[in-house]
Protein backbone atom coordinates (compact mmCIF):
# COMPACT_ATOMS: atom_id res chain seq x y z
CA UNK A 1 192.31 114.20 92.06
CA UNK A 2 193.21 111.86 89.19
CA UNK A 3 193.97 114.83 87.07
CA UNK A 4 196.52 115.69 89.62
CA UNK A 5 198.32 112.16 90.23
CA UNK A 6 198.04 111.99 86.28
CA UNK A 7 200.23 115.29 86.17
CA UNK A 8 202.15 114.33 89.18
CA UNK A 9 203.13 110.48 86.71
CA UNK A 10 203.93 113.20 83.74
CA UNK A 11 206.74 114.99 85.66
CA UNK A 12 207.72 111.91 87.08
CA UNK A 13 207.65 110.37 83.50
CA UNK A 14 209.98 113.86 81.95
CA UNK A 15 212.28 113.75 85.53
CA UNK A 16 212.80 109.70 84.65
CA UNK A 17 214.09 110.70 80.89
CA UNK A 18 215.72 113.46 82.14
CA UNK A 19 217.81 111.45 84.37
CA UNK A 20 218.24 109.05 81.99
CA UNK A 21 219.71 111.70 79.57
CA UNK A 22 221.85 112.87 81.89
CA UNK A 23 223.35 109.19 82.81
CA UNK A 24 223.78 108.43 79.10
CA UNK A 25 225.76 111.95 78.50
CA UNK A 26 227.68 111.00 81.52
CA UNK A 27 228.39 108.06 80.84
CA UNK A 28 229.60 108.78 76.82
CA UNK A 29 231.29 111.97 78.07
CA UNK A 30 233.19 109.12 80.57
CA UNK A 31 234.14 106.63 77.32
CA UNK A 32 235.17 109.97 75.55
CA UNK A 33 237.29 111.05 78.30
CA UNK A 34 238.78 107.68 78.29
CA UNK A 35 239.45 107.43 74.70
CA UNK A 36 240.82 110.72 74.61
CA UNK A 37 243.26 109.37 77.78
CA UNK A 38 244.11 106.59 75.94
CA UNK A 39 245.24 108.63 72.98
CA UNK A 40 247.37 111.09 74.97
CA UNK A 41 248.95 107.78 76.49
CA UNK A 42 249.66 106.64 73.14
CA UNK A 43 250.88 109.78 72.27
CA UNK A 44 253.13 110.07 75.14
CA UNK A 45 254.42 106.46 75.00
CA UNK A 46 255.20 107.37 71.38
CA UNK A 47 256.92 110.44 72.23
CA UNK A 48 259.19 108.84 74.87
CA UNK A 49 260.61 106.10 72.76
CA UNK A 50 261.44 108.78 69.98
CA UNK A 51 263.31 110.75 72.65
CA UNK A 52 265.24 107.42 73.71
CA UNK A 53 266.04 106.40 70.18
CA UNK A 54 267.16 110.38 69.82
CA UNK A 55 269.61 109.83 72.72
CA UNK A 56 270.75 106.41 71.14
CA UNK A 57 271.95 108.49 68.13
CA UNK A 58 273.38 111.49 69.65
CA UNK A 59 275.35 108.92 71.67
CA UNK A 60 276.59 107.02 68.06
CA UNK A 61 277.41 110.51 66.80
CA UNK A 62 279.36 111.55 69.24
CA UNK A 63 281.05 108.28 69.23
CA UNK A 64 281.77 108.18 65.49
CA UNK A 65 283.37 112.23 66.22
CA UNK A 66 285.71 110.36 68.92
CA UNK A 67 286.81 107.62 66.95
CA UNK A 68 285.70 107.34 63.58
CA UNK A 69 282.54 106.02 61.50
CA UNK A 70 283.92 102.64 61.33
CA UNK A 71 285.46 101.86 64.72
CA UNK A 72 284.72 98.47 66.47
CA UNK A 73 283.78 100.26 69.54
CA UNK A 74 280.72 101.36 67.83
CA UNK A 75 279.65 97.85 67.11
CA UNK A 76 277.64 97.07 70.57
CA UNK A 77 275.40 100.35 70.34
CA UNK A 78 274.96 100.22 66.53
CA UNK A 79 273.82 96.47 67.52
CA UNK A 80 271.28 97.35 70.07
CA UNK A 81 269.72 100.32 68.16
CA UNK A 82 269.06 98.32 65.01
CA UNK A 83 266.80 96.01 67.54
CA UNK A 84 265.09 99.34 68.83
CA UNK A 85 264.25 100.65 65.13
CA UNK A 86 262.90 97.20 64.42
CA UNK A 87 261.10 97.02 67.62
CA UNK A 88 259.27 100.14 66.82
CA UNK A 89 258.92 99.24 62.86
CA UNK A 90 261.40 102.13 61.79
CA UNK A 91 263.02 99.36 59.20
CA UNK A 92 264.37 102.12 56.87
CA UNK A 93 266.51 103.77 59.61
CA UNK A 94 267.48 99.97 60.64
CA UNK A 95 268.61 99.32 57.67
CA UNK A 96 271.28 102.01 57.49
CA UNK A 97 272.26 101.22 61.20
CA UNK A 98 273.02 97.21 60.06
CA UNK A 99 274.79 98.32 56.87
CA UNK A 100 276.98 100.50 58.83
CA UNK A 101 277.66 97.37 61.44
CA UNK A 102 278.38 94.76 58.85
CA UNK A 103 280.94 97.35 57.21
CA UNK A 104 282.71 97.46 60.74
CA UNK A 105 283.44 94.06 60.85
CA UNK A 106 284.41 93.76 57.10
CA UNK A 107 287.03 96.32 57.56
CA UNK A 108 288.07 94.81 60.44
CA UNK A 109 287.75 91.14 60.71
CA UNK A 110 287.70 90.64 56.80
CA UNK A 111 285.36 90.24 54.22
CA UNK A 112 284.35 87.04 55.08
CA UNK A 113 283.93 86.99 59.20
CA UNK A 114 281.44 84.78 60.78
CA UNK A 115 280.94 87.38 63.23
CA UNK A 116 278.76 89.33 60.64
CA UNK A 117 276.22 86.77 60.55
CA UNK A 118 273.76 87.43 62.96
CA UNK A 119 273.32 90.59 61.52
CA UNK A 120 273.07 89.73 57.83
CA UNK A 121 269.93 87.31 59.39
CA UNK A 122 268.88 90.67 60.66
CA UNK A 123 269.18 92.56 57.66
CA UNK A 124 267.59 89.57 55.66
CA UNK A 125 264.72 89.86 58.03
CA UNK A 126 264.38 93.97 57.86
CA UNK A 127 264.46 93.82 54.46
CA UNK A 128 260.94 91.02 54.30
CA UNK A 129 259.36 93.20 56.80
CA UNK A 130 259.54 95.68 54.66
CA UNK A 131 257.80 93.40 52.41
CA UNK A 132 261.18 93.25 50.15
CA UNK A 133 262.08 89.70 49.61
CA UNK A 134 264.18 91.14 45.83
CA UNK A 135 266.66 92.10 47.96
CA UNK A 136 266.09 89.83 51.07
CA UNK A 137 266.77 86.76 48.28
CA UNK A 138 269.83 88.74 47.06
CA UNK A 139 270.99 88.87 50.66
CA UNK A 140 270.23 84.94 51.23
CA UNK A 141 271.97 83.69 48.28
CA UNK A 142 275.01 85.66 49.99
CA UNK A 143 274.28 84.24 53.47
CA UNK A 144 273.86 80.93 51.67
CA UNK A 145 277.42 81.38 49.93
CA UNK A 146 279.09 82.28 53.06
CA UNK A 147 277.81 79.74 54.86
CA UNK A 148 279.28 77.33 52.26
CA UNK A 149 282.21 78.07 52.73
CA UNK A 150 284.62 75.29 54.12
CA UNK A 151 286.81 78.39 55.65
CA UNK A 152 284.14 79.11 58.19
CA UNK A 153 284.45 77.47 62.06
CA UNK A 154 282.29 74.86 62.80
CA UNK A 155 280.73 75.57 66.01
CA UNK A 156 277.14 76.20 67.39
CA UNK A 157 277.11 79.70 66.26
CA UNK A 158 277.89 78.44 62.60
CA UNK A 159 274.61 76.15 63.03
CA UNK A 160 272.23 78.38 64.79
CA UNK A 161 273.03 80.71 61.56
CA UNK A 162 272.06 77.93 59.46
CA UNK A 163 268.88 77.34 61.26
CA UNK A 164 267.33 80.85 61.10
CA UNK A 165 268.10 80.80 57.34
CA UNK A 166 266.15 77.47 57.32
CA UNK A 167 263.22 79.35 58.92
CA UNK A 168 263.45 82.64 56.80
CA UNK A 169 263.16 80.19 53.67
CA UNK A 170 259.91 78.79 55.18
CA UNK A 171 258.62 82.29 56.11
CA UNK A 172 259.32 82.57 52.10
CA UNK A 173 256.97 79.71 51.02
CA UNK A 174 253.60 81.17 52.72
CA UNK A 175 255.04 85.11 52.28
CA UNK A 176 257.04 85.39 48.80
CA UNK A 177 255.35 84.88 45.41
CA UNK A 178 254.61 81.60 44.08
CA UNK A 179 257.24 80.83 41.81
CA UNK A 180 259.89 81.04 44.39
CA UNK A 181 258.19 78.79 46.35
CA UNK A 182 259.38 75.26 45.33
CA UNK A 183 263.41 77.41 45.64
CA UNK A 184 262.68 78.47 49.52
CA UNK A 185 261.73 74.60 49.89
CA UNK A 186 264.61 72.84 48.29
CA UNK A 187 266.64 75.64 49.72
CA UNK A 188 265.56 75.00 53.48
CA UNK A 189 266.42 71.19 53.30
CA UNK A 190 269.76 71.73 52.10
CA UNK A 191 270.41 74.13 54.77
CA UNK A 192 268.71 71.55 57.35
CA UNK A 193 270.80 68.27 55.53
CA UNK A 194 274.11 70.47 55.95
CA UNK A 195 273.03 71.62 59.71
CA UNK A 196 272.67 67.70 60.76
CA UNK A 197 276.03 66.71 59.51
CA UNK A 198 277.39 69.95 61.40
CA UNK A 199 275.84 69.13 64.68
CA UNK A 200 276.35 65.44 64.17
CA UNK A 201 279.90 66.63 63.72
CA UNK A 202 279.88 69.25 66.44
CA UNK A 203 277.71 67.69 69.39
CA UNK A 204 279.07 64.98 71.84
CA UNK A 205 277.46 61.65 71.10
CA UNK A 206 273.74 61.62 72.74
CA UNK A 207 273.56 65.18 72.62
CA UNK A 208 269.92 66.19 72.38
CA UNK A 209 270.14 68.72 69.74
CA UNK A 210 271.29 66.47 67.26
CA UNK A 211 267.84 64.80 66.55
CA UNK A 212 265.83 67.75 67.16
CA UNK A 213 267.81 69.40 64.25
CA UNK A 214 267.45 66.28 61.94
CA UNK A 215 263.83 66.51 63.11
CA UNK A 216 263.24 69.39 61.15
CA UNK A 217 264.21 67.47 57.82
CA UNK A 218 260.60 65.04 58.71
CA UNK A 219 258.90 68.62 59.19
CA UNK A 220 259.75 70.51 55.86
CA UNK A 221 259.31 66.74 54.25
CA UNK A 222 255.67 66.71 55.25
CA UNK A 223 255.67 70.60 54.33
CA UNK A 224 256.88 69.56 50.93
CA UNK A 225 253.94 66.53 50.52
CA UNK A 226 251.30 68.99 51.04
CA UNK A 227 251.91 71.40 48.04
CA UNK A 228 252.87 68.03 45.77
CA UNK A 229 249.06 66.89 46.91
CA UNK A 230 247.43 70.25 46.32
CA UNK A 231 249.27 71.09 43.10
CA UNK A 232 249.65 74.25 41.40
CA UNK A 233 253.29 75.68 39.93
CA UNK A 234 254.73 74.90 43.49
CA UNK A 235 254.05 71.49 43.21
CA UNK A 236 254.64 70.42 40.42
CA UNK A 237 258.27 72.53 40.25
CA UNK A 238 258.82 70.08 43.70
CA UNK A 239 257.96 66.90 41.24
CA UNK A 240 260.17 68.29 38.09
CA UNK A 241 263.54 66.30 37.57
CA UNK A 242 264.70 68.21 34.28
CA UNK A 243 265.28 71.81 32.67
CA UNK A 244 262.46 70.75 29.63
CA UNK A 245 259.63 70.07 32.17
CA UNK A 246 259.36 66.80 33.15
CA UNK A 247 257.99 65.41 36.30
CA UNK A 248 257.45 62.11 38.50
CA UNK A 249 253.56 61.72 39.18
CA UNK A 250 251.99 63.05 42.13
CA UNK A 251 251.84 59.40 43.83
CA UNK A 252 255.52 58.86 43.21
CA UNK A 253 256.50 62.24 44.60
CA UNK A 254 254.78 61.58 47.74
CA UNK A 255 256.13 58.36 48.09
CA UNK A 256 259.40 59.95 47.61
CA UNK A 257 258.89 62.33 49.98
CA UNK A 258 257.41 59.58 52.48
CA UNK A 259 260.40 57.43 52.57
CA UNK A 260 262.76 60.71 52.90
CA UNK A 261 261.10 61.41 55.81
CA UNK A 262 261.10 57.90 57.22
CA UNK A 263 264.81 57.83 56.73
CA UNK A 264 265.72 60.90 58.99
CA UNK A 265 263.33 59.09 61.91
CA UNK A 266 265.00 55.98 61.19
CA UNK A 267 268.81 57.79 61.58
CA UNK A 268 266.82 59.65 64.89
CA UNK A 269 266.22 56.19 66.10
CA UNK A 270 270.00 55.12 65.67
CA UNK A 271 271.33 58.26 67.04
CA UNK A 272 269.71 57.05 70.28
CA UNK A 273 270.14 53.15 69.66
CA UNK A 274 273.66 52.72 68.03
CA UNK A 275 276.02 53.35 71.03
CA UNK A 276 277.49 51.83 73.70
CA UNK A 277 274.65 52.81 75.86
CA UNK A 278 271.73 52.65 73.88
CA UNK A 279 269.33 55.11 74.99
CA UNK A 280 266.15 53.57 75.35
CA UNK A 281 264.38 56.19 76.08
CA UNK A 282 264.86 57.99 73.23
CA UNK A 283 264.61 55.29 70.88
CA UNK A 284 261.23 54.93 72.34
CA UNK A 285 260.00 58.17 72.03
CA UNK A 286 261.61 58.16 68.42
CA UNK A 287 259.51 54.94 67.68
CA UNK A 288 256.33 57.25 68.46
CA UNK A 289 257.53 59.93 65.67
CA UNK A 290 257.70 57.20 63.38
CA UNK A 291 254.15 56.20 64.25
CA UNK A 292 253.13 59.67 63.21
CA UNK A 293 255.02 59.24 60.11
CA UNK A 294 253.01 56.16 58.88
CA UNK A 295 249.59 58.23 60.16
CA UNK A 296 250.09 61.05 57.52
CA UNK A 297 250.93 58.94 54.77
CA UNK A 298 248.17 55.99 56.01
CA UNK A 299 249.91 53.15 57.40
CA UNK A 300 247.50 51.87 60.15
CA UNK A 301 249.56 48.38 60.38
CA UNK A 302 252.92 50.34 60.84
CA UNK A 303 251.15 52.72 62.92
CA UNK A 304 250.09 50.62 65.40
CA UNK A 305 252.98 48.76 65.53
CA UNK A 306 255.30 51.86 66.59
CA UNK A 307 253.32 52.93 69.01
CA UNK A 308 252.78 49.09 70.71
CA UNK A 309 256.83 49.33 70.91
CA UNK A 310 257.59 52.42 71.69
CA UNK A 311 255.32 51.89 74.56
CA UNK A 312 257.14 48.94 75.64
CA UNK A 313 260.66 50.92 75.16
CA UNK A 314 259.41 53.73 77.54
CA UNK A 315 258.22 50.67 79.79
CA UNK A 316 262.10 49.35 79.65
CA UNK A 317 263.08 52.25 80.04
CA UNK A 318 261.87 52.64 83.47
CA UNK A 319 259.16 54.86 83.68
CA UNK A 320 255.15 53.40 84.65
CA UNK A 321 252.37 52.86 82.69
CA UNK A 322 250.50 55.26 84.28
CA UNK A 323 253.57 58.40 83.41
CA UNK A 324 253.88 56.73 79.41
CA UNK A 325 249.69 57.09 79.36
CA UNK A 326 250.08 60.81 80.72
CA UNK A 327 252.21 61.71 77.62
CA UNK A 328 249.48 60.13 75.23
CA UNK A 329 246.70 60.94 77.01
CA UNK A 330 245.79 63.83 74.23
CA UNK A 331 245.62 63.42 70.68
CA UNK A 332 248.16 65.98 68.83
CA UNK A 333 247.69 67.13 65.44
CA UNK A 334 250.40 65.67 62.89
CA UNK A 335 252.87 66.69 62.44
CA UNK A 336 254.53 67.92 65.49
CA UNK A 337 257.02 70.50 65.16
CA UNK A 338 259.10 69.77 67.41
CA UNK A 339 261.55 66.69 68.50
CA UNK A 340 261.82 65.93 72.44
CA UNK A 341 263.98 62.90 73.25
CA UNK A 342 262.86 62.38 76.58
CA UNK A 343 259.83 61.69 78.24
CA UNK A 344 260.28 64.96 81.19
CA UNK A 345 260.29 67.58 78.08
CA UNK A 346 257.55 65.78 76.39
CA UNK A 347 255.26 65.95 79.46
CA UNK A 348 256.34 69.48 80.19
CA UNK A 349 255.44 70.76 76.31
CA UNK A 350 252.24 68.91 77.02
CA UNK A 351 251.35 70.87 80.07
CA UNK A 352 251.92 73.61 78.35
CA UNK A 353 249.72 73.25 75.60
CA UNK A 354 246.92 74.29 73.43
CA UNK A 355 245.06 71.15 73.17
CA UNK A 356 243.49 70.50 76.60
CA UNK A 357 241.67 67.30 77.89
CA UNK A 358 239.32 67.93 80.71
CA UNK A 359 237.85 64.71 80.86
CA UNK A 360 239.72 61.71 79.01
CA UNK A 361 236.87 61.14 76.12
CA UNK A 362 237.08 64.53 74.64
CA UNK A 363 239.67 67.13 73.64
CA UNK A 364 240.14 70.83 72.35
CA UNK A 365 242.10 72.10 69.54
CA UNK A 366 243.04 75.16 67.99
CA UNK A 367 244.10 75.86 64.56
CA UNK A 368 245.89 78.65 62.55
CA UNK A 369 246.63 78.38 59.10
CA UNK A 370 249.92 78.94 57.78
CA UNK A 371 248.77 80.59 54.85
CA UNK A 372 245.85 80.60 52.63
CA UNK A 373 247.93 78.63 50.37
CA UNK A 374 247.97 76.11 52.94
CA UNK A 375 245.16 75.91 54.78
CA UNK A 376 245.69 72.57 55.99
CA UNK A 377 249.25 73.39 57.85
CA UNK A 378 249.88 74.98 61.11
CA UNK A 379 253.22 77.46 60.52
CA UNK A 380 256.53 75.75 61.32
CA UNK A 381 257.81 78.84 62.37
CA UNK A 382 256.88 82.20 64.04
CA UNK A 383 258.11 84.13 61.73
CA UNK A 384 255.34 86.84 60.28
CA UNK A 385 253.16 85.41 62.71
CA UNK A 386 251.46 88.29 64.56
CA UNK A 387 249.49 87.63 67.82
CA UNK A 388 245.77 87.56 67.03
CA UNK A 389 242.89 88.51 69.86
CA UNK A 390 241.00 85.35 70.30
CA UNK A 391 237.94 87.49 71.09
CA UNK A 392 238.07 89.70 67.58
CA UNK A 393 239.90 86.72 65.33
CA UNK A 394 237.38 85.25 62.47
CA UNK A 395 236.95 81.48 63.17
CA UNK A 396 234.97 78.55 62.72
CA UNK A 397 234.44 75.88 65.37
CA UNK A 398 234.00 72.37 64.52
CA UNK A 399 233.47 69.08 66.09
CA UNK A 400 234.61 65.50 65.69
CA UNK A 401 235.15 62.44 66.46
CA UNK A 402 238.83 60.30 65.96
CA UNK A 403 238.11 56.56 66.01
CA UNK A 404 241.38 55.57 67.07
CA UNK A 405 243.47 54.10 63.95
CA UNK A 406 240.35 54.22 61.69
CA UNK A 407 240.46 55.01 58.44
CA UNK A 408 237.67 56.45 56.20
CA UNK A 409 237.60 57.18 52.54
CA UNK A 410 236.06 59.66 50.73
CA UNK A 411 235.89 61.29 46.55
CA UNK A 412 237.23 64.92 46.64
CA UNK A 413 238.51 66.41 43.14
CA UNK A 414 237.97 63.06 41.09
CA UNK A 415 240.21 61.12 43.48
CA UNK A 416 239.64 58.74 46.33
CA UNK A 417 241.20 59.81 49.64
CA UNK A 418 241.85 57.31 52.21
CA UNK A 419 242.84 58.77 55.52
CA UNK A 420 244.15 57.78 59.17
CA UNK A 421 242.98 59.18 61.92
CA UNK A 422 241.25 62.06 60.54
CA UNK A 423 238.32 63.82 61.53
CA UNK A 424 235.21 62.07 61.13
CA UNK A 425 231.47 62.75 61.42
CA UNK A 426 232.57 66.93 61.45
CA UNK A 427 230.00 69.30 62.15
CA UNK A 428 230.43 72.93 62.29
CA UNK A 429 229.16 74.64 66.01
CA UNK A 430 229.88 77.91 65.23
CA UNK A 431 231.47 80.91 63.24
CA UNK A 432 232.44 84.33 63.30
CA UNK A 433 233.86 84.68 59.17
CA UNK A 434 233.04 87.78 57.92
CA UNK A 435 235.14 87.65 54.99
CA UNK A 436 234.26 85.31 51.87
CA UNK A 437 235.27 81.60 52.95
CA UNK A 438 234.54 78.57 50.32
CA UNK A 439 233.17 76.47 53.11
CA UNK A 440 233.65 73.03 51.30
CA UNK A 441 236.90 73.41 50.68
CA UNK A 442 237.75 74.10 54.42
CA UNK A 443 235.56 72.03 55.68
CA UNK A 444 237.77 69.39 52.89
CA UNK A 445 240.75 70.42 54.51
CA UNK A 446 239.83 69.94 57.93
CA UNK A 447 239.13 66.39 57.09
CA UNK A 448 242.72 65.97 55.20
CA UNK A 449 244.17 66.86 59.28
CA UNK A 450 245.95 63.61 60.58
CA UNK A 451 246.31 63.39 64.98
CA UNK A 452 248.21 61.01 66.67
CA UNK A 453 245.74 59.18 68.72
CA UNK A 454 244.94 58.71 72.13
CA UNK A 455 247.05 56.00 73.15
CA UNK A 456 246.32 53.92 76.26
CA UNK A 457 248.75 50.92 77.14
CA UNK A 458 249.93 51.88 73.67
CA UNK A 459 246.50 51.16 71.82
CA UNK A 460 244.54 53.74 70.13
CA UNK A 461 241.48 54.96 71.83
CA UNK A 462 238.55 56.76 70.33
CA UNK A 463 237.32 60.15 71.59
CA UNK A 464 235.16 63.60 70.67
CA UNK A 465 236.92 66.54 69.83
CA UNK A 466 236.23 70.19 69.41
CA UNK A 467 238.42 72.62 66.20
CA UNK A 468 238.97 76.52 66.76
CA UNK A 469 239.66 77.07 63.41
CA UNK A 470 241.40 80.18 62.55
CA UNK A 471 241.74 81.92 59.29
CA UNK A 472 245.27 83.02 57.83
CA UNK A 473 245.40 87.27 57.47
């Protein structure tokens, strides 16, 4: 009897794994069935967008057989195929499609027509994704010429030009080599310095877009402080004042740099004070960039005292306590890249963002590094920023505390740091770095980050804080 029921437990036993088996084939012959649909989707997705870009040309041919290569006619569909090619990362086929626009409007508007120069921004930007900035920089020092020129109408298209140039120069410092660094820098704030006195010129008085353009000035001038502080050939070619190699010290530089920056927020601050109807608002909210401003470079008195009045500004202005402590209710990393002048965009870009406060004594960041040459900088700008899946990125996460206007010294590198309202008492909670990371220096940079604090009733406020930290590609 036991022999039996012992026999009777062995089939049972080879039926179980046999099932089994056949579950697990099932089940991989499933995942291989929907790889392989996946694939042909791929495929077929692939497929149909080179039959639509076909049909885009055979349409520009049999335009050009109508009317001629270089008609203006052609302009429109030569302009919306170029975006197509780039779309789909054919940038050799783009190219010839933007060469052949430009040459349209040269031989019909003239050499030097505005109206080209979208498209030489275009062409500027094929040519890096190609990884070519030779003959991107060739390109920019003709952009940069045209620009110049006092021919040219001054008018928002002339600016918004101006601007992207400003941001492909940026996109140069993290993505061209070194020593061209310290040129895409200088280059970007005389591009910004000449789009402020356009706009200022352009723009009705109180026009919004005036500061946020002379905001980017305070931006690059922070940019700039960074690689003075690190060093290397790009900063000391930003501290050189002559052909044989001389240079101001690093101290100096900053400083420099630290009372450039102060004067755009100060000329932000009289943009919205100096008229017949001062705008208090925006003098307010401009006192609370200039609070940032003395954080970075570690003012705590200053500090404190532009955030106490631009408190009471908002106050004047009309709005409660209660809406002026929903706008500082989280911390934000330093600096911010962008310039609102009144208190509804502010508190819109807020709900919107990254940094979230679920209960008002802690707060969540997250970080991406510009570049690995700056590890300490979040980019200014999107370009060659791809979008990264949060659940495959390498990262690190940290926590923290920000004592309000605190500061704290510390040695690095044989020289004594004394930062405001930096990270302090950092402790790393996790980490998913495969690749080779020199954890004291990041760990170093994290505690170089400056926040503005939380601000209650305009007084700093200390709370815990969590850092995803993500690596640069």
């Amino acid at each position: 009897m036991l022999f039996g029921l012992d026999r009777i437990g062995s089939v049972g036993k080879i039926q179980y794994k046999s099932m089994r088996y056949l579950t697990a084939t099932a089940l991989f012959s499933v995942l291989l069935s929907s790889a392989a649909f996946a694939q042909l989707e791929d495929l077929e997705r692939l497929e149909q967008i080179q039959q639509e870009l076909d049909r885009t040309q055979e349409g520009l041919f049999d335009l050009e057989l109508e009317y001629g290569r270089l008609d203006r006619r052609l302009l429109e569909p030569l302009d919306q195929y170029s975006l197509a090619l780039i779309e789909n990362g054919r940038y050799g086929d783009a190219h010839n499609v933007l060469d052949q626009a430009i040459q349209i409007i040269r031989v019909s508007e003239g050499l030097y027509s505005p109206t080209q120069f979208p498209l030489l921004v275009r062409h500027i930007e094929n040519y890096i994704n190609r990884g070519d900035w030779t003959n991107a920089g060739e390109l920019i020092e003709h952009l940069n010429w045209l620009l110049s020129r006092s021919e040219n109408p001054v008018n928002e298209e002339l600016i918004t030009t101006i601007l992207d140039l400003v941001d492909i120069h940026l996109w140069g410092v993290a993505d061209d080599v070194a020593i061209n660094q310290s040129t895409h820098f200088r280059q970007a704030e005389r591009l910004t310095n000449m789009a402020s006195r356009i706009a200022r010129f352009n723009y009705e008085e109180g026009d919004s877009r005036v500061p946020e353009v002379m905001y980017k000035k305070v931006v690059q001038m922070y940019l700039q402080s960074v690689a003075v502080e690190v060093g290397g050939k790009t900063g000391i070619s930003l501290r050189s004042y002559s052909s044989i190699g001389y240079a101001v010290s690093r101290s100096d530089a900053r400083l420099s740099l630290y009372y450039s920056g102060l004067r755009s927020l100060a000329s932000i601050q009289s943009f919205y004070a100096d008229n017949e109807k001062p705008n208090i608002e925006g003098t307010g909210l401009a006192f609370f960039y200039l609070g940032d401003w003395e954080v970075i470079f570690g003012n705590p008195g200053a500090a404190r005292e532009a955030y106490e009045y631009g408190n009471q500004l908002l106050l004047a202005a009309g709005h409660s306590q209660e809406t002026i402590n929903r706008y500082t209710s989280q911390p934000k990393q330093l600096p911010l890249l962008e310039f609102h002048g009144s208190l509804e965009n502010a508190l819109a870009e807020n709900s919107e963002s990254t940094s979230n406060n679920e209960e008002g004594s802690s707060s969540n960041f997250t970080f991406r590094q510009w570049s690995a040459q700056f590890p300490r900088t979040i980019s200014p700008v999107s370009y060659g920023m791809r979008e990264i899946d949060m659940e495959r990125s390498e990262y690190a996460m940290f926590s923290f505390n920000l004592m309000g206007l605190d500061q704290i010294g510390r040695w690095y590198k044989g020289r004594y740091k004394n930062n405001l309202s930096s990270p302090q008492d950092l402790e790393l909670v996790n980490r998913q770095i495969s690749s080779s990371v020199d954890w004291f220096e990041l760990t170093e940079s994290i505690k170089d980050f400056h926040f503005r604090p939380q601000l209650v009733n305009g007084e700093a406020q200390t709370v815990s804080a969590t850092l995803y930290y993500q690596l640069a590609e």
